[in-house]
C-alpha atoms as a PDB file:
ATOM      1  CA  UNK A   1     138.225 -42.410 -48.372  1.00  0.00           C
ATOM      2  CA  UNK A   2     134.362 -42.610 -49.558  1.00  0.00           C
ATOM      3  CA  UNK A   3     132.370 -39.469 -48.696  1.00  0.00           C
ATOM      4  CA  UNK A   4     129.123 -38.572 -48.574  1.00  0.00           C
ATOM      5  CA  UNK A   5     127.556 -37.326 -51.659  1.00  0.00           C
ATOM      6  CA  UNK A   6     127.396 -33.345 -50.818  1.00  0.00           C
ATOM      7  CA  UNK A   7     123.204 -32.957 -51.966  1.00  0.00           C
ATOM      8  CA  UNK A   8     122.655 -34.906 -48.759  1.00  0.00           C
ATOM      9  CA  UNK A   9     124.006 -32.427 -46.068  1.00  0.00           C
ATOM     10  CA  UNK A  10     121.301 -29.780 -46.858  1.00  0.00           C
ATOM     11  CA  UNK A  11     118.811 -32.112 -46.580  1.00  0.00           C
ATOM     12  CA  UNK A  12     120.362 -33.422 -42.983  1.00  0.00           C
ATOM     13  CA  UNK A  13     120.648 -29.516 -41.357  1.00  0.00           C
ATOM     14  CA  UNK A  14     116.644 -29.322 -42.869  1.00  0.00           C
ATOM     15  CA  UNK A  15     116.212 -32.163 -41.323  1.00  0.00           C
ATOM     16  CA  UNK A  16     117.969 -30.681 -37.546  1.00  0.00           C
ATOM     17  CA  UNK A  17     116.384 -27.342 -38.404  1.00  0.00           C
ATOM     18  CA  UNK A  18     113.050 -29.157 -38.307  1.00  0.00           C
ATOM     19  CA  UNK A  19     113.772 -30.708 -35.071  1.00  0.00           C
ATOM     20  CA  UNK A  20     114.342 -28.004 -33.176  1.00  0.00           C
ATOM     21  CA  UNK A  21     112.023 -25.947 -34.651  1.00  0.00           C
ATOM     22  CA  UNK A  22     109.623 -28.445 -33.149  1.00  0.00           C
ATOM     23  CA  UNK A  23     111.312 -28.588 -29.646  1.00  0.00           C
ATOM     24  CA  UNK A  24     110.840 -24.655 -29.210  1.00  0.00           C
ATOM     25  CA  UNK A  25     107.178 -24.586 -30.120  1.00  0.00           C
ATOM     26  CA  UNK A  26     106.412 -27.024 -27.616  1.00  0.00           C
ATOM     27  CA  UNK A  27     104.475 -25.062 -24.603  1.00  0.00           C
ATOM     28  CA  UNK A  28     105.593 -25.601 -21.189  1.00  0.00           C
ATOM     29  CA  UNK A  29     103.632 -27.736 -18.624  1.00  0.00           C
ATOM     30  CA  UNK A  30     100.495 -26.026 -17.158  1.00  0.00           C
ATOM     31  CA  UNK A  31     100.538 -24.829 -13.617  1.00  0.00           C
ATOM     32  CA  UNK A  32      97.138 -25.747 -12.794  1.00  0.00           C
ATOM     33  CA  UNK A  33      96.555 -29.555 -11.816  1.00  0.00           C
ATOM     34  CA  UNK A  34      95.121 -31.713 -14.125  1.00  0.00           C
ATOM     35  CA  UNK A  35      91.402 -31.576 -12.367  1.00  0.00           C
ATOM     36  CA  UNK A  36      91.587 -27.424 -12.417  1.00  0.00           C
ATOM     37  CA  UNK A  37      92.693 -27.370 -16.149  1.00  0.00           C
ATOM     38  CA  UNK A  38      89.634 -30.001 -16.617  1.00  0.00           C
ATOM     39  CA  UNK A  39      86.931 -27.979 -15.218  1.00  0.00           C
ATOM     40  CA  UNK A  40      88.152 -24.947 -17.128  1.00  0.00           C
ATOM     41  CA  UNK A  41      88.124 -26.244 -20.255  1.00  0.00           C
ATOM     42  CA  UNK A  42      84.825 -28.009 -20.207  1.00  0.00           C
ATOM     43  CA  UNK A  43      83.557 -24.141 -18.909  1.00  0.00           C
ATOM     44  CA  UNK A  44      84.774 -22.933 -21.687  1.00  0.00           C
ATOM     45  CA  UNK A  45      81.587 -22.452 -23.912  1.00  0.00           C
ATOM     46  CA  UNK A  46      83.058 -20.308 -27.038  1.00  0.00           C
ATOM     47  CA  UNK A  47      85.766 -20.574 -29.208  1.00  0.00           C
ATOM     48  CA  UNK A  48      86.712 -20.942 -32.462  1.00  0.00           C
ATOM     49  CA  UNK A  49      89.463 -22.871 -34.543  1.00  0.00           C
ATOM     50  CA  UNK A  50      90.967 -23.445 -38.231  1.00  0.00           C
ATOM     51  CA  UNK A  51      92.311 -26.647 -39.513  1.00  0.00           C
ATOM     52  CA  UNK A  52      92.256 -29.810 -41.652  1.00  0.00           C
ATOM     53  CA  UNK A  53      90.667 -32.868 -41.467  1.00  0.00           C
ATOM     54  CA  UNK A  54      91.436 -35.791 -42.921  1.00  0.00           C
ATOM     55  CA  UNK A  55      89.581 -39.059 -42.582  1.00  0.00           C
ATOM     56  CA  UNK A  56      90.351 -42.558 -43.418  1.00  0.00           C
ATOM     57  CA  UNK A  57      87.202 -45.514 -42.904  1.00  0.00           C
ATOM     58  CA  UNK A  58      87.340 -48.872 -44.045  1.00  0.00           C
ATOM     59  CA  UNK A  59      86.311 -48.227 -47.933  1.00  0.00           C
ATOM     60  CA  UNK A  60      87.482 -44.395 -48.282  1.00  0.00           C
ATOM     61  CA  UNK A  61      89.616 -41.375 -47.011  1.00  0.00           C
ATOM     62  CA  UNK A  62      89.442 -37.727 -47.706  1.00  0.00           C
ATOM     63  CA  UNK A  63      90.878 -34.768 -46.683  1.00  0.00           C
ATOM     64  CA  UNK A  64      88.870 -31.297 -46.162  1.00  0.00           C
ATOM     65  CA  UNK A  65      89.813 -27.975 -44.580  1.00  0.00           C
ATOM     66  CA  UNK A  66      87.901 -27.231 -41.053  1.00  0.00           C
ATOM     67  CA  UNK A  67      86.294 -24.375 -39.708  1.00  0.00           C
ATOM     68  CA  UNK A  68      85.038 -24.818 -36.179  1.00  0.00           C
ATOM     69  CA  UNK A  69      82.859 -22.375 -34.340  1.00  0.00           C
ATOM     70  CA  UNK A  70      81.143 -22.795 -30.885  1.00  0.00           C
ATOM     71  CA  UNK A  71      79.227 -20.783 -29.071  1.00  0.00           C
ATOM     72  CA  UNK A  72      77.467 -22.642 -25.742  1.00  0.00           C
ATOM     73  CA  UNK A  73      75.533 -25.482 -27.315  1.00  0.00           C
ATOM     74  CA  UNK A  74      75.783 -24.727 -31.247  1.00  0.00           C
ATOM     75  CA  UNK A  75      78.217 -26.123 -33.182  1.00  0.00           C
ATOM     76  CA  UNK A  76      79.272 -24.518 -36.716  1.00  0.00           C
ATOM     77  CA  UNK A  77      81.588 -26.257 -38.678  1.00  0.00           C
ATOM     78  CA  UNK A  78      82.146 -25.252 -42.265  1.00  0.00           C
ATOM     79  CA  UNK A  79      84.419 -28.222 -44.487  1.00  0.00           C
ATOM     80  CA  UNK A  80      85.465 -27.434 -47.884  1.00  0.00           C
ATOM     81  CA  UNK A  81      87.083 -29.593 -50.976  1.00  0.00           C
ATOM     82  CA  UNK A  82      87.930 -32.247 -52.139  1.00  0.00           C
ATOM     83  CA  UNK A  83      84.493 -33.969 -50.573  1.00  0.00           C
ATOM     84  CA  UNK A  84      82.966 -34.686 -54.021  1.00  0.00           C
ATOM     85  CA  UNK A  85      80.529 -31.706 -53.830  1.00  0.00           C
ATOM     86  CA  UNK A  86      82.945 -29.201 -52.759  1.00  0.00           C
ATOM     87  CA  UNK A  87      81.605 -27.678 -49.637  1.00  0.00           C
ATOM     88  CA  UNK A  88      79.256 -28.525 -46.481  1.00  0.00           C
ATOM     89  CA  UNK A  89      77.944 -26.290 -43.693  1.00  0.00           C
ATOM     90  CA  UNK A  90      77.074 -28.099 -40.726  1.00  0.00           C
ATOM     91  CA  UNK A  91      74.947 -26.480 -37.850  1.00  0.00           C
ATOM     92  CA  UNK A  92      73.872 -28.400 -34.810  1.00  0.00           C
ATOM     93  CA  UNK A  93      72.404 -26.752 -31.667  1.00  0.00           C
ATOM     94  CA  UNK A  94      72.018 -29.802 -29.197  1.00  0.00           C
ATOM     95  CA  UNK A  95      69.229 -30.765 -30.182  1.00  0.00           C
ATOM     96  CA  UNK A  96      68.707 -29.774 -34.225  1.00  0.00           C
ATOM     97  CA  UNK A  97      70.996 -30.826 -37.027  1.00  0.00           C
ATOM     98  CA  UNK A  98      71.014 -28.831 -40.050  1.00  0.00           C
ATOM     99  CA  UNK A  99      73.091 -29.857 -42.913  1.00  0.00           C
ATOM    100  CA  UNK A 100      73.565 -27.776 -46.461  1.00  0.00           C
ATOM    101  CA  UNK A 101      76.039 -29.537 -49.061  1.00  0.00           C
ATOM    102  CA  UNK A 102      77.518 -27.317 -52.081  1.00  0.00           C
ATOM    103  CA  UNK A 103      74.858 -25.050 -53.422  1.00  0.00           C
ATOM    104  CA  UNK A 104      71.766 -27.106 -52.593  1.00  0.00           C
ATOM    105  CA  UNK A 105      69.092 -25.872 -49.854  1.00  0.00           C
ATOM    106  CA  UNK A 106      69.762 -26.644 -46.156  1.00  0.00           C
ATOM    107  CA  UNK A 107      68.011 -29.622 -44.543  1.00  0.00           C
ATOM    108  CA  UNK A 108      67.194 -30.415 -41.266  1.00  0.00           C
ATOM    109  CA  UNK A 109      66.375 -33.479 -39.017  1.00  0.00           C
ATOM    110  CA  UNK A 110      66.677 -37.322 -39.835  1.00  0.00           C
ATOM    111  CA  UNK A 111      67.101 -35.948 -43.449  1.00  0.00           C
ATOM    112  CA  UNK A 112      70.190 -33.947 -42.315  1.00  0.00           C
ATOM    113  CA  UNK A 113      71.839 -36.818 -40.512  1.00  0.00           C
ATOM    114  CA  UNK A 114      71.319 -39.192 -43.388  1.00  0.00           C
ATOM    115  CA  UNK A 115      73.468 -36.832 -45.616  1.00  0.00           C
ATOM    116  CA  UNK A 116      76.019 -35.786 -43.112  1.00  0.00           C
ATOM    117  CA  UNK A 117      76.481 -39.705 -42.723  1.00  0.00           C
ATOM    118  CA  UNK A 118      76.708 -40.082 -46.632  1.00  0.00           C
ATOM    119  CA  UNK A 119      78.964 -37.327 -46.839  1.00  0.00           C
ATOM    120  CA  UNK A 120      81.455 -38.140 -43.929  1.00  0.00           C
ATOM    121  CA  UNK A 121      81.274 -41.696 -44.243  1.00  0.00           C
ATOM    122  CA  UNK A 122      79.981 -41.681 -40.431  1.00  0.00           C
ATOM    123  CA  UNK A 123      78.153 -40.192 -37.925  1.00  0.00           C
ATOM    124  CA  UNK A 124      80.250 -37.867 -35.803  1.00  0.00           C
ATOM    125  CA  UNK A 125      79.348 -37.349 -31.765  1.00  0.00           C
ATOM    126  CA  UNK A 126      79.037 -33.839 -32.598  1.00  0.00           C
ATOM    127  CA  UNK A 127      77.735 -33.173 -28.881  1.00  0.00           C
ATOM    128  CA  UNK A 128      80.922 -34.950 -27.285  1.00  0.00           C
ATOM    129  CA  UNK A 129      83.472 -33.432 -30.054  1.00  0.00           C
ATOM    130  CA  UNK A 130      82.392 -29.916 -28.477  1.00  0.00           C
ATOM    131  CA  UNK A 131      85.178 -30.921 -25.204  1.00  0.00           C
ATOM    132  CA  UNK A 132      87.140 -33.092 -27.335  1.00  0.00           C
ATOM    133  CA  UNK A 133      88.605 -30.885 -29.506  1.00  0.00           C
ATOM    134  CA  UNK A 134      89.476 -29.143 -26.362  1.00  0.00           C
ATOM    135  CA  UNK A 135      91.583 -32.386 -24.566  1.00  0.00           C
ATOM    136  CA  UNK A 136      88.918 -32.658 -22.127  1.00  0.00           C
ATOM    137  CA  UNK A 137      86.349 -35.778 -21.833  1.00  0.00           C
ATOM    138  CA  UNK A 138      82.239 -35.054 -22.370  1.00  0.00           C
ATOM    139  CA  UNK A 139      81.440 -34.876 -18.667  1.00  0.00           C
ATOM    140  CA  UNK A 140      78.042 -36.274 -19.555  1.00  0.00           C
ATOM    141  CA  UNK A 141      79.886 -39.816 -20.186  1.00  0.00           C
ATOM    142  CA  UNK A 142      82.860 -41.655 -17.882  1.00  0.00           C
ATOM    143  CA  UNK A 143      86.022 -42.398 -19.723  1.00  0.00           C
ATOM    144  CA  UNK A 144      89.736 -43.644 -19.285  1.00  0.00           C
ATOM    145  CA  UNK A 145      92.105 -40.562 -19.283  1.00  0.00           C
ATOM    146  CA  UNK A 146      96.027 -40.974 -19.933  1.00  0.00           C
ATOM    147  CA  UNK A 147      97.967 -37.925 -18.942  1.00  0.00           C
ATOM    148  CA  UNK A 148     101.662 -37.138 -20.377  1.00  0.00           C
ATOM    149  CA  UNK A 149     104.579 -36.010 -17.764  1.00  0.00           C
ATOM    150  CA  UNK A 150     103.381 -32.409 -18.449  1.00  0.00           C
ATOM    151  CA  UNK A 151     100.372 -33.134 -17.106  1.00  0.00           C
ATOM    152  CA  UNK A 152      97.998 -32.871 -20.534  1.00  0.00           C
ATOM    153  CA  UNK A 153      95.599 -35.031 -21.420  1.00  0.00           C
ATOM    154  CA  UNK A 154      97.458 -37.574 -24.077  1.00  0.00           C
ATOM    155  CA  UNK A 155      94.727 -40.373 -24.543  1.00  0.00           C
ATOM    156  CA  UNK A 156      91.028 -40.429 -23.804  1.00  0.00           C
ATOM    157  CA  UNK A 157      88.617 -43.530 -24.021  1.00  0.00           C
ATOM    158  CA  UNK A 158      85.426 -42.292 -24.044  1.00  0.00           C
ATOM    159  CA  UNK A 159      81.712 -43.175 -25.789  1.00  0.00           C
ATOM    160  CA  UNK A 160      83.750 -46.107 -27.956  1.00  0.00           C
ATOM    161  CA  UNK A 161      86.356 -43.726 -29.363  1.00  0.00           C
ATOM    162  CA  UNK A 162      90.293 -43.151 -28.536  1.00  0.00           C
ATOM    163  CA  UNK A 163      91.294 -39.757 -28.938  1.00  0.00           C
ATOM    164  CA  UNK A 164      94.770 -38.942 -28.499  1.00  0.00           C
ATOM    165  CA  UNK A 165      96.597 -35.620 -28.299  1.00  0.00           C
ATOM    166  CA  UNK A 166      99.498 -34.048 -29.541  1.00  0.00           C
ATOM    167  CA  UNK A 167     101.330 -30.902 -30.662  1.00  0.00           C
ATOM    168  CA  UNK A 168      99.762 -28.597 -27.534  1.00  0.00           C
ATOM    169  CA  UNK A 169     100.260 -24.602 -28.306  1.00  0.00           C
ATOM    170  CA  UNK A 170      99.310 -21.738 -26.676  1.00  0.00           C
ATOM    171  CA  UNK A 171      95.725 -20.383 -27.181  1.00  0.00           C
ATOM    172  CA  UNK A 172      95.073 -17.177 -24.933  1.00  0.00           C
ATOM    173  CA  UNK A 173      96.143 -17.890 -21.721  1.00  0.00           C
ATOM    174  CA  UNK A 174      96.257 -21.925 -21.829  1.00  0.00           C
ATOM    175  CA  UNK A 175      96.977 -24.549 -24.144  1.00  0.00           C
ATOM    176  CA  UNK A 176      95.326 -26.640 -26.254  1.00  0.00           C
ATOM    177  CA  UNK A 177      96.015 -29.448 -28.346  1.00  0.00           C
ATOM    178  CA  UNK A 178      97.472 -28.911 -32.116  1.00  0.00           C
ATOM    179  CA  UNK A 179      96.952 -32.150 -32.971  1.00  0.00           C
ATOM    180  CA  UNK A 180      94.083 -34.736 -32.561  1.00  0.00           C
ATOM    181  CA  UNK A 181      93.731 -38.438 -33.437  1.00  0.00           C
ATOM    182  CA  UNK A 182      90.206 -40.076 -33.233  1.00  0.00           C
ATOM    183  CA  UNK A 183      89.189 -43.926 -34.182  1.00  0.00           C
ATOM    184  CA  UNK A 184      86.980 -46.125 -33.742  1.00  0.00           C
ATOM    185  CA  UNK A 185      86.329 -49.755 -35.330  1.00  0.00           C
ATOM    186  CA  UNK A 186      87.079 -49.118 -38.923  1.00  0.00           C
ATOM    187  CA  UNK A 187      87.430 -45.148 -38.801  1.00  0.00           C
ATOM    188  CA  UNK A 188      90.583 -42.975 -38.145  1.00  0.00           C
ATOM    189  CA  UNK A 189      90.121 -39.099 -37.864  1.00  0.00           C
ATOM    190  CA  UNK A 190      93.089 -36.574 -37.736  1.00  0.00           C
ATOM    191  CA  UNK A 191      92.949 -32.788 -36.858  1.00  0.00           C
ATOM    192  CA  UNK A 192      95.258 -30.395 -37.094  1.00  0.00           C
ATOM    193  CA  UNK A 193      94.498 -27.082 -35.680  1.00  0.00           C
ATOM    194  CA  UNK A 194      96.551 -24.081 -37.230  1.00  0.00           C
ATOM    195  CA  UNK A 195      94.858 -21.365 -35.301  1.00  0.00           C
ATOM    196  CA  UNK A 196      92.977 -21.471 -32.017  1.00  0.00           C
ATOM    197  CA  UNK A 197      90.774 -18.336 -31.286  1.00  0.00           C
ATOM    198  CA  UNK A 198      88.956 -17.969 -27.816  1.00  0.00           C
ATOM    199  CA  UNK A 199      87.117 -14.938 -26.493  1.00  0.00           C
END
């Protein structure tokens, strides 16, 4: 009788181990409706969170670790390595963009978004990425929500992107998403969050 070579049953129980690791960190369904758990989020004015990004557009990809603060309006994101220059500091406050890459000064304005843009590849919706990091839609803008059968948000359409969400967790006293999937024509975006901080 032919058996199994013996160096593959470790890898199988990793593999089980990994399953249900995966199964218990899964957060239960919310107990607020889908419209309360909406209206709270997009309240929800400061937090913070630590990741990576990596990015993938028609001609390039990178990846980059992700610092995320936000405070009402003002976005703070810090990204570091591999992005050619080694570090970028992005600050936007609704209305100005400031932009400092590796060691060189800060700039501002038009100037600013023409080197995020070189940087990146793109031009994020930095405004609109303040609720969708969250798994709620910018309620400046309609969009097409898809819910899962625990009642999170597990697609949006919105402002010509998809986002889709996965992996939620507990952050404070709700959930958010551990996982997030943007694209657009030609650009795919993934998040993933290891540590959500709110007030």
């Amino acid at each position: 009788m032919h058996r199994a070579p013996p160096r593959r049953r470790p890898l199988l129980a990793l593999a089980l181990a990994a399953t249900l690791s995966a199964c218990q960190t899964l957060a239960p369904a919310p107990s607020e409706s889908w419209p309360q758990r909406r209206a709270l989020l997009q309240a929800l004015h400061q937090f913070e969170f630590r990741g990576q990004l990596a990015a993938a557009t028609a001609t390039d990809g990178y990846s980059a670790t992700l610092t995320w603060q936000q405070k009402d309006e003002s976005t703070d994101a810090a990204l570091r390595a591999p992005l050619g220059l080694g570090a970028a500091h992005l600050f936007f406050d609704g209305a100005l963009l400031r932009v400092a890459i590796g060691d060189a000064p800060a700039v501002e304005g038009e100037v600013a978004r023409q080197a995020m843009v070189e940087l990146l590849g793109f031009e994020p919706p930095l405004a609109s990425l303040h609720y969708w990091v969250l798994g709620v839609p910018d309620p400046r803008f309609p969009g097409q929500e898809t819910l899962s059968n625990t009642r999170r948000l597990a697609r949006l359409v919105q402002a010509d992107w998809q986002i889709d969400y996965a992996n939620y967790r507990w952050a404070g006293n709700g959930q958010l998403p551990g996982l997030i999937t943007l694209q657009r024509e030609g650009l795919r975006l993934k998040v993933r969050v290891s540590k959500w901080q709110l007030p």
